[in-house]
N, C-alpha and C. Protein backbone atom coordinates (compact mmCIF):
# COMPACT_ATOMS: atom_id res chain seq x y z
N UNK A 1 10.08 196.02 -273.12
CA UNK A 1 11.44 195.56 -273.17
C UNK A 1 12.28 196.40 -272.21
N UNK A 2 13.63 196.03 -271.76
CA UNK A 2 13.74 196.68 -270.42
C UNK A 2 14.93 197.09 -271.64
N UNK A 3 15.13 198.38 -270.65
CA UNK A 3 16.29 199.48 -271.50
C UNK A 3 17.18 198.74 -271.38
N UNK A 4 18.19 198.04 -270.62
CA UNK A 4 19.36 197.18 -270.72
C UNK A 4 19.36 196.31 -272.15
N UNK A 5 18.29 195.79 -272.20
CA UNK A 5 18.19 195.01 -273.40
C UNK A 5 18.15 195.70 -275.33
N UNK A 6 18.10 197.11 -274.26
CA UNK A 6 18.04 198.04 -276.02
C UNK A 6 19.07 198.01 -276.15
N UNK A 7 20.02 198.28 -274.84
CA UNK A 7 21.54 198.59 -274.74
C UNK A 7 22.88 197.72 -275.63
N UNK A 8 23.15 198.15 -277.02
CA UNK A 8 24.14 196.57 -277.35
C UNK A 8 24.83 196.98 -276.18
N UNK A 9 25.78 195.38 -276.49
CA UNK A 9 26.56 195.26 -275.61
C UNK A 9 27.76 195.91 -275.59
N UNK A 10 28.83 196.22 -274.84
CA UNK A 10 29.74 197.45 -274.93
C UNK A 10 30.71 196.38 -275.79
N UNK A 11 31.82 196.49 -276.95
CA UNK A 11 33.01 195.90 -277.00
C UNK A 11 34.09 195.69 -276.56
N UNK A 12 35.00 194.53 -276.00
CA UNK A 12 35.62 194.64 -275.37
C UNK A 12 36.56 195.51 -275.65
N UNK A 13 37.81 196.04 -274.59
CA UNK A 13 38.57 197.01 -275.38
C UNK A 13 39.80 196.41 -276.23
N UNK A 14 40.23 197.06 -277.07
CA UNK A 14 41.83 196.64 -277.23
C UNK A 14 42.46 196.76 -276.37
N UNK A 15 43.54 195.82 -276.96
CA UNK A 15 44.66 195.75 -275.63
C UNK A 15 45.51 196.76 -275.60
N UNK A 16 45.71 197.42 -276.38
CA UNK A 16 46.40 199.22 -276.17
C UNK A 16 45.46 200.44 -275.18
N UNK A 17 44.09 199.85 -275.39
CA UNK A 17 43.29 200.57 -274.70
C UNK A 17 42.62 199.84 -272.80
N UNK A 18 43.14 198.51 -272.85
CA UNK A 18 42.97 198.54 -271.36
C UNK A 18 44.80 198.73 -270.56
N UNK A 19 45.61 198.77 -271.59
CA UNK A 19 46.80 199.14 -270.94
C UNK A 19 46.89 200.32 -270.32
N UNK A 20 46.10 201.35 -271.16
CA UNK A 20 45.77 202.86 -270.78
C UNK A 20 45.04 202.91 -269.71
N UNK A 21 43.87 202.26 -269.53
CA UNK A 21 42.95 201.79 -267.95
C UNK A 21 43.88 201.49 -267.25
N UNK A 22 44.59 200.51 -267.24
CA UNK A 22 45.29 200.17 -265.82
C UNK A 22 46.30 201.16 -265.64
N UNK A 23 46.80 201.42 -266.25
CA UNK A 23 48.42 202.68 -266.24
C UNK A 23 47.39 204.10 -265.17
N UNK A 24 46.27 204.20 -265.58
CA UNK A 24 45.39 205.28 -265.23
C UNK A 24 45.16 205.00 -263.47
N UNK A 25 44.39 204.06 -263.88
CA UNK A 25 44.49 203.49 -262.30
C UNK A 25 45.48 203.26 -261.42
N UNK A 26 46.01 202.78 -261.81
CA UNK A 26 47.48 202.77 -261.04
C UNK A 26 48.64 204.29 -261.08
N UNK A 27 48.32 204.96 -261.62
CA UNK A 27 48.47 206.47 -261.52
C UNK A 27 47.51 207.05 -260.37
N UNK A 28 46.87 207.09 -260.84
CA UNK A 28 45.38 207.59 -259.66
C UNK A 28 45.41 207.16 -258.35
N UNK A 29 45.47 205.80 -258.36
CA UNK A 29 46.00 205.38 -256.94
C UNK A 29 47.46 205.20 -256.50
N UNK A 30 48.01 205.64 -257.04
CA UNK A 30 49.50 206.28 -256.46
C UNK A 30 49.19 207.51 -255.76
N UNK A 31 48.41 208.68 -256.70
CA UNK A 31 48.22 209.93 -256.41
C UNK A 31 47.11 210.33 -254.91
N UNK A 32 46.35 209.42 -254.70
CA UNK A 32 44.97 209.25 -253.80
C UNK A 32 46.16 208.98 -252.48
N UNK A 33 47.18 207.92 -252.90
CA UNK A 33 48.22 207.63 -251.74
C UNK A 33 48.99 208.90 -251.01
N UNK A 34 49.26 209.46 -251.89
CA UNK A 34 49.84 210.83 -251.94
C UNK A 34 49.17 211.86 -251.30
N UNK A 35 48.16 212.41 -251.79
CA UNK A 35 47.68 213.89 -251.77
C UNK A 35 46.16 213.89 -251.89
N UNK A 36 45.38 212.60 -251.63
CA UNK A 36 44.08 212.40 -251.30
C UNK A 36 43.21 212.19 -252.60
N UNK A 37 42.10 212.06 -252.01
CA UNK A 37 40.94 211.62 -253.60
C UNK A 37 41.12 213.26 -254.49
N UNK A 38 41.49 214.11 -253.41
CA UNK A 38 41.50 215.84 -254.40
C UNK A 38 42.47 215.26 -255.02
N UNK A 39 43.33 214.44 -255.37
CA UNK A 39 44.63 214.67 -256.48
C UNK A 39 43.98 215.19 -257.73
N UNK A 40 45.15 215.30 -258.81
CA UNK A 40 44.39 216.56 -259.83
C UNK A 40 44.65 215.31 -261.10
N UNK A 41 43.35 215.37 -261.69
CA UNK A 41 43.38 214.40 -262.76
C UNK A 41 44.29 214.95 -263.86
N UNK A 42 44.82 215.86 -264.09
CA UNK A 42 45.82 216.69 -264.84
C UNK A 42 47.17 215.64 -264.58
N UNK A 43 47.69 215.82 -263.31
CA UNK A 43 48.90 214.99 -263.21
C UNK A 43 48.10 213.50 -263.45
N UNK A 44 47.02 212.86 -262.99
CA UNK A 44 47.16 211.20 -263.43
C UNK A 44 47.72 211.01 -264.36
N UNK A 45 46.72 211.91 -265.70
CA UNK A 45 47.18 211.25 -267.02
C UNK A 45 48.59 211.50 -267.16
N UNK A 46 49.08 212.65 -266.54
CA UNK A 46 50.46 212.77 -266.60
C UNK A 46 51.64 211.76 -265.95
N UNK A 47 50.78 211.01 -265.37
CA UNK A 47 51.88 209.86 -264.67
C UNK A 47 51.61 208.71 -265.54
N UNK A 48 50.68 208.66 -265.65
CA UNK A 48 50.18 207.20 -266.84
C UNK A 48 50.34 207.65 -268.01
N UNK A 49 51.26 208.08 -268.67
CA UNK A 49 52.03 208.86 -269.56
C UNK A 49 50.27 208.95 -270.73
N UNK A 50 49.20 209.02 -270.76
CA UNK A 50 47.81 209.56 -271.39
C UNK A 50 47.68 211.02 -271.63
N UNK A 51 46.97 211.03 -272.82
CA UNK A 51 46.25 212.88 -272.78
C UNK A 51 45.40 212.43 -271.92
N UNK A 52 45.14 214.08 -271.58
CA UNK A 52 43.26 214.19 -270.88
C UNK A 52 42.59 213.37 -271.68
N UNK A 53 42.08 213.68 -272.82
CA UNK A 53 41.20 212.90 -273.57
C UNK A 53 40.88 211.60 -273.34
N UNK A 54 42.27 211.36 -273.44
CA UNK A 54 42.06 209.35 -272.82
C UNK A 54 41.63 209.31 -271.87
N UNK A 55 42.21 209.84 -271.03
CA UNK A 55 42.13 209.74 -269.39
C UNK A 55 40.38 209.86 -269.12
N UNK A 56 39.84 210.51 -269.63
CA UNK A 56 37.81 211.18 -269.99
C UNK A 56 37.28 210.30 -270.75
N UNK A 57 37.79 209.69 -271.61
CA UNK A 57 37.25 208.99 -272.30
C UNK A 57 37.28 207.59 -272.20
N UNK A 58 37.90 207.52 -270.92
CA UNK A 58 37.61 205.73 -269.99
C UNK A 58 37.19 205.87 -269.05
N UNK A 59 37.35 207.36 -268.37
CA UNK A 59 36.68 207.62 -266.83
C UNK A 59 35.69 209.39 -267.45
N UNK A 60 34.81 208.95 -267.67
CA UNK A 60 34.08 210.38 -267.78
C UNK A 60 34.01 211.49 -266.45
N UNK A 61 34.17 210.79 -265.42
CA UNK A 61 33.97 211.58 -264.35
C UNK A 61 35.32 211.70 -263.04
N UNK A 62 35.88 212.30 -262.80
CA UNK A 62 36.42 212.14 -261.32
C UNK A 62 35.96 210.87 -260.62
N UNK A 63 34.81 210.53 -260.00
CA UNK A 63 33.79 209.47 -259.39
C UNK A 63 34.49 208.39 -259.70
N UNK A 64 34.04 208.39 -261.56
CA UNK A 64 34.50 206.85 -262.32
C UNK A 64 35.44 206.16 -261.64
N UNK A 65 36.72 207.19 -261.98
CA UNK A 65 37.91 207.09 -261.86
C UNK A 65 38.18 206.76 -260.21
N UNK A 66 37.82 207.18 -259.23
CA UNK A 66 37.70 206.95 -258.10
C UNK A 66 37.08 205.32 -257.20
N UNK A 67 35.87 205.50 -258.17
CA UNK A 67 35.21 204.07 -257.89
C UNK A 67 35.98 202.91 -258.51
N UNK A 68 36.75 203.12 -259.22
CA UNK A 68 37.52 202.26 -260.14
C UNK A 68 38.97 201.76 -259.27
N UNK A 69 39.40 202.81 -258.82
CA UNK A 69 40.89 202.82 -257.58
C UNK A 69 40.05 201.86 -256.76
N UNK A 70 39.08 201.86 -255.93
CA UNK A 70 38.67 201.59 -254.83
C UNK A 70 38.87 200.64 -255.40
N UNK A 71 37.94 199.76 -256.06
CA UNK A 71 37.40 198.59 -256.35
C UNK A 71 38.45 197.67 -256.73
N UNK A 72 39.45 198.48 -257.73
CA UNK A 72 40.67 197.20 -258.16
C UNK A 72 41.47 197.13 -256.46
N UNK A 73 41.23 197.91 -255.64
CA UNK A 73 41.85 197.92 -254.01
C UNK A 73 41.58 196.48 -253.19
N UNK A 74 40.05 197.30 -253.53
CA UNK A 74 39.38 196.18 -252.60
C UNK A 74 39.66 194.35 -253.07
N UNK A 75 39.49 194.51 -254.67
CA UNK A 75 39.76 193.23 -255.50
C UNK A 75 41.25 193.00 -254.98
N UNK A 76 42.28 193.28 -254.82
CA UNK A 76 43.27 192.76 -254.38
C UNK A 76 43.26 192.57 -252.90
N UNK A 77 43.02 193.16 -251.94
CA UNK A 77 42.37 192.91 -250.60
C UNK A 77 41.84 191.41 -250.66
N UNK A 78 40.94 191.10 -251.75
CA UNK A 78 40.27 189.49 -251.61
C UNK A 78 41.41 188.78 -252.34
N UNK A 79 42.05 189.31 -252.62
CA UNK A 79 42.82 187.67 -253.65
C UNK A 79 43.72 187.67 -252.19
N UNK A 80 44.70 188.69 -251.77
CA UNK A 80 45.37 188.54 -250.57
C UNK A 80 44.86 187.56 -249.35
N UNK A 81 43.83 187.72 -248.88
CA UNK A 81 42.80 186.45 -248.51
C UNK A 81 42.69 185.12 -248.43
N UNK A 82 42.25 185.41 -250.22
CA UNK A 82 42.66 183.57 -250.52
C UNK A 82 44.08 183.35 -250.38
N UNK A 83 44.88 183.80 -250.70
CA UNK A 83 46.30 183.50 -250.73
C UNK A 83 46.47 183.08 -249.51
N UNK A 84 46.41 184.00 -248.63
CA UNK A 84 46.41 183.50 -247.21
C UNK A 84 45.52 182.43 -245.93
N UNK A 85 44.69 182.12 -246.77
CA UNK A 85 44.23 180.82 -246.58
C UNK A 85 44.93 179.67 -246.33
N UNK A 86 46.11 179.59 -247.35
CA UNK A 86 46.82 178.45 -247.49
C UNK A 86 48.28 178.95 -246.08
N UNK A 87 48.16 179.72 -245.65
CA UNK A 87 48.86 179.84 -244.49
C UNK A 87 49.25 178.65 -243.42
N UNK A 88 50.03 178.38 -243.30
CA UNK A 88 50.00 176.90 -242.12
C UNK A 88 49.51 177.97 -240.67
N UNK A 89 49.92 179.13 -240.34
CA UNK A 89 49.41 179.66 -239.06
C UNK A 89 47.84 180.57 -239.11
N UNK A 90 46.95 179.97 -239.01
CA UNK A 90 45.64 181.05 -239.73
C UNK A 90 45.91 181.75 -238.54
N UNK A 91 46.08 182.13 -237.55
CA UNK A 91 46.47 183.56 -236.26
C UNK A 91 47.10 184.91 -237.12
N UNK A 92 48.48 184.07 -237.85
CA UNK A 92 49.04 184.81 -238.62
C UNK A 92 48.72 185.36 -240.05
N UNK A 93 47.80 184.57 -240.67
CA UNK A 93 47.52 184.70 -241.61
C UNK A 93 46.25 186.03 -241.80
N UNK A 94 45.62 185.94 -240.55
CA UNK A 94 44.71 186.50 -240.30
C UNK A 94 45.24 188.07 -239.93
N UNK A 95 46.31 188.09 -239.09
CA UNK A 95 47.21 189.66 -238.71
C UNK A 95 47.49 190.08 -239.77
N UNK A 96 47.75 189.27 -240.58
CA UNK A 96 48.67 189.81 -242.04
C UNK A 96 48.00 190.34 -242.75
N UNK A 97 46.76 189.63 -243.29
CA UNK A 97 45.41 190.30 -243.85
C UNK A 97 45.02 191.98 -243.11
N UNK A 98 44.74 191.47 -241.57
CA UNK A 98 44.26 193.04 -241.20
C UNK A 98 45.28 194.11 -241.65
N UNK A 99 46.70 193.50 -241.40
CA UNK A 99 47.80 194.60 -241.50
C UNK A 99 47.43 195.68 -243.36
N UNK A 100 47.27 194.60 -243.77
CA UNK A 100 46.95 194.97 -245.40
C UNK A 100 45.78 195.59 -245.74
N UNK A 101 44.85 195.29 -244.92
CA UNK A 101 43.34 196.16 -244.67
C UNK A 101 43.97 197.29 -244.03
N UNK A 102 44.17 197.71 -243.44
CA UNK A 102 44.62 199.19 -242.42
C UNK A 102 45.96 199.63 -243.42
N UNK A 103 46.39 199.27 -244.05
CA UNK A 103 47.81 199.62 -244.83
C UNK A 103 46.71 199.86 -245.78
N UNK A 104 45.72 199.29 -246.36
CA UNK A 104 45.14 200.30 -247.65
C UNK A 104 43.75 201.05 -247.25
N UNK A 105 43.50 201.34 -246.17
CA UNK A 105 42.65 202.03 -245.64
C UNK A 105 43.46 203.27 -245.37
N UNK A 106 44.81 203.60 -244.44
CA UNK A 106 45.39 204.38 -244.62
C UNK A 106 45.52 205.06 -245.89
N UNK A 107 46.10 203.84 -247.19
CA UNK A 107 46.42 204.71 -247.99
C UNK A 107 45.18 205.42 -249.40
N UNK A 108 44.10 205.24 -248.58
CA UNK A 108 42.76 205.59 -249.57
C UNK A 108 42.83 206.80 -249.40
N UNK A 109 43.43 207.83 -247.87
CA UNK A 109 43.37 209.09 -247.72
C UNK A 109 41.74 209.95 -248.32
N UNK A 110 41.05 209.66 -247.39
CA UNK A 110 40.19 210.33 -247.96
C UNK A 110 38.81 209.75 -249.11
N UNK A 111 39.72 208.46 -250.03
CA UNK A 111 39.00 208.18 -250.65
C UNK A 111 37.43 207.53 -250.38
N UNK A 112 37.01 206.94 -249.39
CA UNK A 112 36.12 206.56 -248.67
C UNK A 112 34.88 207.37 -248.67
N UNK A 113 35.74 208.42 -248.12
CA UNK A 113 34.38 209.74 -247.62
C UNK A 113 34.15 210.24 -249.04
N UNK A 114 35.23 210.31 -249.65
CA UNK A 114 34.89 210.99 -251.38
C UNK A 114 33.72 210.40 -251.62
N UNK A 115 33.95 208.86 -251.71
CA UNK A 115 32.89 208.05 -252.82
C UNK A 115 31.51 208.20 -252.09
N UNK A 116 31.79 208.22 -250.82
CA UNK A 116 30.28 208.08 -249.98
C UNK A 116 28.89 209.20 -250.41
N UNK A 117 29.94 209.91 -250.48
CA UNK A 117 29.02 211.55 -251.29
C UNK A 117 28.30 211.33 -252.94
N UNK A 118 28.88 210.67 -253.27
CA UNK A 118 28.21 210.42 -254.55
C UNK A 118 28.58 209.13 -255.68
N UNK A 119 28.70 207.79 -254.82
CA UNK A 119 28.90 206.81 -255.47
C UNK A 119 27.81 206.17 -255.25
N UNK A 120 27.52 205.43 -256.49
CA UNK A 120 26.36 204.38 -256.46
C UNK A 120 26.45 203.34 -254.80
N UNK A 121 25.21 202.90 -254.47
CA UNK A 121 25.50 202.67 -253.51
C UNK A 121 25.73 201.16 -253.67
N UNK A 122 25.22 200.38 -254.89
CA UNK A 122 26.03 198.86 -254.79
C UNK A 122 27.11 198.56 -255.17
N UNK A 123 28.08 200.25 -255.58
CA UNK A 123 29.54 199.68 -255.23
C UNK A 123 29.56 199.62 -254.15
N UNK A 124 29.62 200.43 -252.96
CA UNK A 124 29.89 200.49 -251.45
C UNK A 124 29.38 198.84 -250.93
N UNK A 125 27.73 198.63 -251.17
CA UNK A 125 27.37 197.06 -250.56
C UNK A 125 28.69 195.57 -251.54
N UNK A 126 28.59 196.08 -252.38
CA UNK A 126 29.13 195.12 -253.11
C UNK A 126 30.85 194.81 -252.32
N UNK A 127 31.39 196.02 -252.29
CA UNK A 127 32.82 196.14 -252.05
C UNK A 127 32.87 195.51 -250.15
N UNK A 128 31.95 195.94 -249.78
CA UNK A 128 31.95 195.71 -248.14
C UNK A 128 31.60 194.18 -248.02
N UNK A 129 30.87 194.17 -248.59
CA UNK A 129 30.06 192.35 -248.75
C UNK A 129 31.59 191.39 -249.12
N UNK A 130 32.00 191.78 -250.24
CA UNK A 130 33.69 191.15 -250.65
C UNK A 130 35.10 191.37 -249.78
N UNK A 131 34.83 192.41 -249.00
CA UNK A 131 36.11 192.44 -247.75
C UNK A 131 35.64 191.54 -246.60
N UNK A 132 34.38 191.81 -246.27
CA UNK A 132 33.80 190.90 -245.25
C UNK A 132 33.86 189.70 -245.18
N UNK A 133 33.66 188.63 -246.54
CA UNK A 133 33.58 187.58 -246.86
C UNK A 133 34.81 187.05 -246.83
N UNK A 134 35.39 188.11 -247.02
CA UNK A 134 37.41 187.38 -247.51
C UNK A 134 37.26 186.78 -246.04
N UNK A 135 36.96 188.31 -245.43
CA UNK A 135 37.97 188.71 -243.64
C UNK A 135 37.45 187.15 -242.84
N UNK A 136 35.90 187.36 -243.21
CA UNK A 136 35.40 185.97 -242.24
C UNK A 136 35.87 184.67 -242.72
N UNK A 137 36.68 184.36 -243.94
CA UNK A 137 37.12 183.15 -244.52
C UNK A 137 38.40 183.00 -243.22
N UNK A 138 39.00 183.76 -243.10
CA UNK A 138 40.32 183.92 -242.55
C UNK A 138 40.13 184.10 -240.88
N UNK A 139 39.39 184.58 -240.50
CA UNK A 139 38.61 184.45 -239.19
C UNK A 139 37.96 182.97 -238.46
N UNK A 140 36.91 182.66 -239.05
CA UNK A 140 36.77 181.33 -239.02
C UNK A 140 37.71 180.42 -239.03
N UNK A 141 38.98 180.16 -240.16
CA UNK A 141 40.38 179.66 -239.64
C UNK A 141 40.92 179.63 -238.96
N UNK A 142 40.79 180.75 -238.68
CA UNK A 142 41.67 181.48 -237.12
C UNK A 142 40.77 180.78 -235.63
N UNK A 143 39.98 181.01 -235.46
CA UNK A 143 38.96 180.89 -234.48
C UNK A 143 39.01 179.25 -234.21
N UNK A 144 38.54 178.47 -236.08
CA UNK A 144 39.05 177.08 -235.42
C UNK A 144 40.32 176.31 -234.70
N UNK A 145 41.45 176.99 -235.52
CA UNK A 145 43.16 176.79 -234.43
C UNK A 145 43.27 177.69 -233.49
N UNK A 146 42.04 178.02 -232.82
CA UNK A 146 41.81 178.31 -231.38
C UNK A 146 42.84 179.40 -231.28
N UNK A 147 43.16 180.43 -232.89
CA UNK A 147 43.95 181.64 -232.47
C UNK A 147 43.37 182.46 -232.07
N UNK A 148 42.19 182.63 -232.05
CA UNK A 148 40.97 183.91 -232.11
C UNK A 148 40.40 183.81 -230.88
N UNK A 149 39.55 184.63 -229.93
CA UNK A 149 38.40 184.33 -228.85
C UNK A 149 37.32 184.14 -229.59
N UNK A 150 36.61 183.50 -229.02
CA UNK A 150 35.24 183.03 -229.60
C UNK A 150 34.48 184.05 -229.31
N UNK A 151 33.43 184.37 -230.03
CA UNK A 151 32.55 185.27 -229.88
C UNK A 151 32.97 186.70 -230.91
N UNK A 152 34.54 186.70 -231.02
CA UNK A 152 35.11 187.97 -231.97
C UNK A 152 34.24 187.58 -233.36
N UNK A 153 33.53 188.91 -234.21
CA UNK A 153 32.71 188.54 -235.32
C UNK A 153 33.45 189.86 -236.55
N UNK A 154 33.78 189.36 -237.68
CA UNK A 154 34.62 190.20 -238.03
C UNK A 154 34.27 191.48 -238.54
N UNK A 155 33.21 191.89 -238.34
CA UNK A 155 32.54 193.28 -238.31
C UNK A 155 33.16 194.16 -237.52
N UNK A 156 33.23 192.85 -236.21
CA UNK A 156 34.01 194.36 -235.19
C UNK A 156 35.50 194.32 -235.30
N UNK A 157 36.22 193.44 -236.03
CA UNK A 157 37.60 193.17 -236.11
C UNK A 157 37.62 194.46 -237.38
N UNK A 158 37.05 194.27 -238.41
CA UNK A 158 36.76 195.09 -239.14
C UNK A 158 36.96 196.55 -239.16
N UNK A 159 35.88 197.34 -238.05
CA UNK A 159 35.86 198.25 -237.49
C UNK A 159 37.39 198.88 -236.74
N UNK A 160 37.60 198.51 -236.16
CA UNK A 160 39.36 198.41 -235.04
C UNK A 160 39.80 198.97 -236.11
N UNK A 161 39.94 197.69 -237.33
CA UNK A 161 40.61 198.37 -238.39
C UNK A 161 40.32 199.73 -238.78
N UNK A 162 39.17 199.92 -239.45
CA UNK A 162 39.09 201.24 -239.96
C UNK A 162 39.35 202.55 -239.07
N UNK A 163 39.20 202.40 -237.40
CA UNK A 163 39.73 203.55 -236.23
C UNK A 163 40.61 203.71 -236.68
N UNK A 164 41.69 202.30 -236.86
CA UNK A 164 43.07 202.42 -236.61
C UNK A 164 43.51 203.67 -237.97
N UNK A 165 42.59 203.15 -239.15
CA UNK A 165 43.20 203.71 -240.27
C UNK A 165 42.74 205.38 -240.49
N UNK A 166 41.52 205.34 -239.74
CA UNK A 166 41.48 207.00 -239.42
C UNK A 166 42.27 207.83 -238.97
N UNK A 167 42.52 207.24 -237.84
CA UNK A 167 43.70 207.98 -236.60
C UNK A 167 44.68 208.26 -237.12
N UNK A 168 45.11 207.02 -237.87
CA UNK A 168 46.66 207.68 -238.77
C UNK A 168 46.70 207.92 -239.77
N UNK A 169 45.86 207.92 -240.80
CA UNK A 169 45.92 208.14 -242.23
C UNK A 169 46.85 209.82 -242.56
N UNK A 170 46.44 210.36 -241.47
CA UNK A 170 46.97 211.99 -241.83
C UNK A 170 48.56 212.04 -241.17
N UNK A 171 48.85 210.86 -240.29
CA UNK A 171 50.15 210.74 -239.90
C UNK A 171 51.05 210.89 -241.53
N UNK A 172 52.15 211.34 -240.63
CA UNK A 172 53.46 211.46 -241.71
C UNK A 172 53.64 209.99 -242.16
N UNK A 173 53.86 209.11 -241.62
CA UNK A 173 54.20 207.38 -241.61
C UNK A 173 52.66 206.87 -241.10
N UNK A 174 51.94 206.76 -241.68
CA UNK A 174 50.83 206.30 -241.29
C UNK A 174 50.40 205.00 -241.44
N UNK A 175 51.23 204.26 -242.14
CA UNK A 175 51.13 202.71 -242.31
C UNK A 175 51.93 202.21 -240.86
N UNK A 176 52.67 202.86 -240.99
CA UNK A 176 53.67 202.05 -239.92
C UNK A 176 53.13 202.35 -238.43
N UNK A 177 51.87 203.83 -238.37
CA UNK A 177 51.79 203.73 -236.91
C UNK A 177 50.37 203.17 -237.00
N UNK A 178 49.90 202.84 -237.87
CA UNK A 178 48.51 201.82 -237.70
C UNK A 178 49.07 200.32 -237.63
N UNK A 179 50.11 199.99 -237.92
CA UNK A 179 50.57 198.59 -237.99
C UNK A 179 50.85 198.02 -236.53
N UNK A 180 51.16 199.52 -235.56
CA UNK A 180 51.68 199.35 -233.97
C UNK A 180 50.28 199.51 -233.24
N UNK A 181 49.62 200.09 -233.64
CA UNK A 181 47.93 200.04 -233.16
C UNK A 181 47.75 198.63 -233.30
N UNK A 182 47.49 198.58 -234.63
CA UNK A 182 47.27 196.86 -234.97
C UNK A 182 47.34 196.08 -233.76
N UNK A 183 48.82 195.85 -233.60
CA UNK A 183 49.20 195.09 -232.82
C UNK A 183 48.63 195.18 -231.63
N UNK A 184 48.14 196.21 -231.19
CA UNK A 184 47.78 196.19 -229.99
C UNK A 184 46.43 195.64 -229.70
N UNK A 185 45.72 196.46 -231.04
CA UNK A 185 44.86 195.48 -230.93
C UNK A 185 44.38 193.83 -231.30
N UNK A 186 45.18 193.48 -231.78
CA UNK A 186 45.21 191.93 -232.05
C UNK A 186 45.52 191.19 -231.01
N UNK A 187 46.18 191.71 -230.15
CA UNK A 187 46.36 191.24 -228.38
C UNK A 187 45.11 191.02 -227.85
N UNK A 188 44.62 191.92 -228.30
CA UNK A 188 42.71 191.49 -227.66
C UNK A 188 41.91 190.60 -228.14
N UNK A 189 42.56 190.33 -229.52
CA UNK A 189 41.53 189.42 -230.76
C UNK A 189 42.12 187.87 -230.00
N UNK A 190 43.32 188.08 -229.72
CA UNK A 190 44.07 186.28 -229.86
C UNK A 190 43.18 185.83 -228.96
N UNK A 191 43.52 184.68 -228.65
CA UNK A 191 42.67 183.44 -227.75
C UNK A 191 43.93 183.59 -226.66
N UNK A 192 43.71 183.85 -225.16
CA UNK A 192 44.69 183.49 -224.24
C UNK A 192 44.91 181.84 -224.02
């Protein structure tokens, strides 16, 4: 019998207790915005008004808690996507997306390289596989209203992004000077 199957199944939580998850997360990734994946799990719970205890006893580890920021990131990254699907300009719809990829790549500060060191590795395939899929939904759009050059594959549109979000992440305003990179490079992406 395979150990999963010894495993009951977990219960869902109460709703006092996933209010505490999200307040956490959304503390955490305020703080990662701030002062990097080192932020101090001391202040999270202190912003998501939680004891430690709570705060350990939904995220046992730093990691958890980390892989958890990323992922609800990345999950809004794809709904942004679909949303923008329904764009009447897919050129634009498509800038807007990258702008929001490099605006939360900037603001991971660090978090990236954190998880790489010791996160399971089918969050990383899983999370890359789901930005990719959005990006090429919105690409392909683009490419067919002949906003895009042919041949652009969004791996490397992809990439641009993440330079861009290196270069400035440690900037003082670092959204705003990856947003002027952006642009520059999206001059290269359009279709003349």
């Amino acid at each position: 019998m395979p150990e999963d199957a010894a495993t009951p199944p977990r219960r869902p939580l109460r709703a006092d207790a996933r209010r505490n998850v999200e307040r956490i997360v959304v503390a955490a990734g305020a703080l990662v915005a701030e002062h990097g994946a080192d932020a101090s799990l001391e202040e999270v719970a202190r912003r998501a008004g939680v004891g430690s205890a709570t705060l350990h006893r939904h995220f046992p580890s730093r990691q958890a808690l980390l892989e958890a920021v990323f992922k609800e990131r990345v999950q809004a990254l794809c709904a942004k996507a679909g949303e923008l699907l329904a764009d009447p300009d897919p050129g634009d719809a498509l800038a807007g997306w990258l702008r929001a990829v490099a605006t939360h790549a900037v603001a991971n500060r660090g978090l990236g390289a954190s998880l790489m060191r010791d996160a399971d590795p089918a969050l990383g395939e899983s999370c890359h596989e789901m930005i990719t899929s959005a990006g090429d939904a919105l690409l392909v759009r683009a490419r067919a209203a002949g906003a895009v050059r042919p041949g652009i594959a969004i791996a490397q549109v992809l990439k641009l992004v993440g330079a861009i979000a290196l270069a400035t992440e440690q900037d003082a305003d670092g959204p705003a000077e990856a947003d002027v990179l952006l642009a520059i490079a999206m001059d290269g992406v359009r279709a003349r």
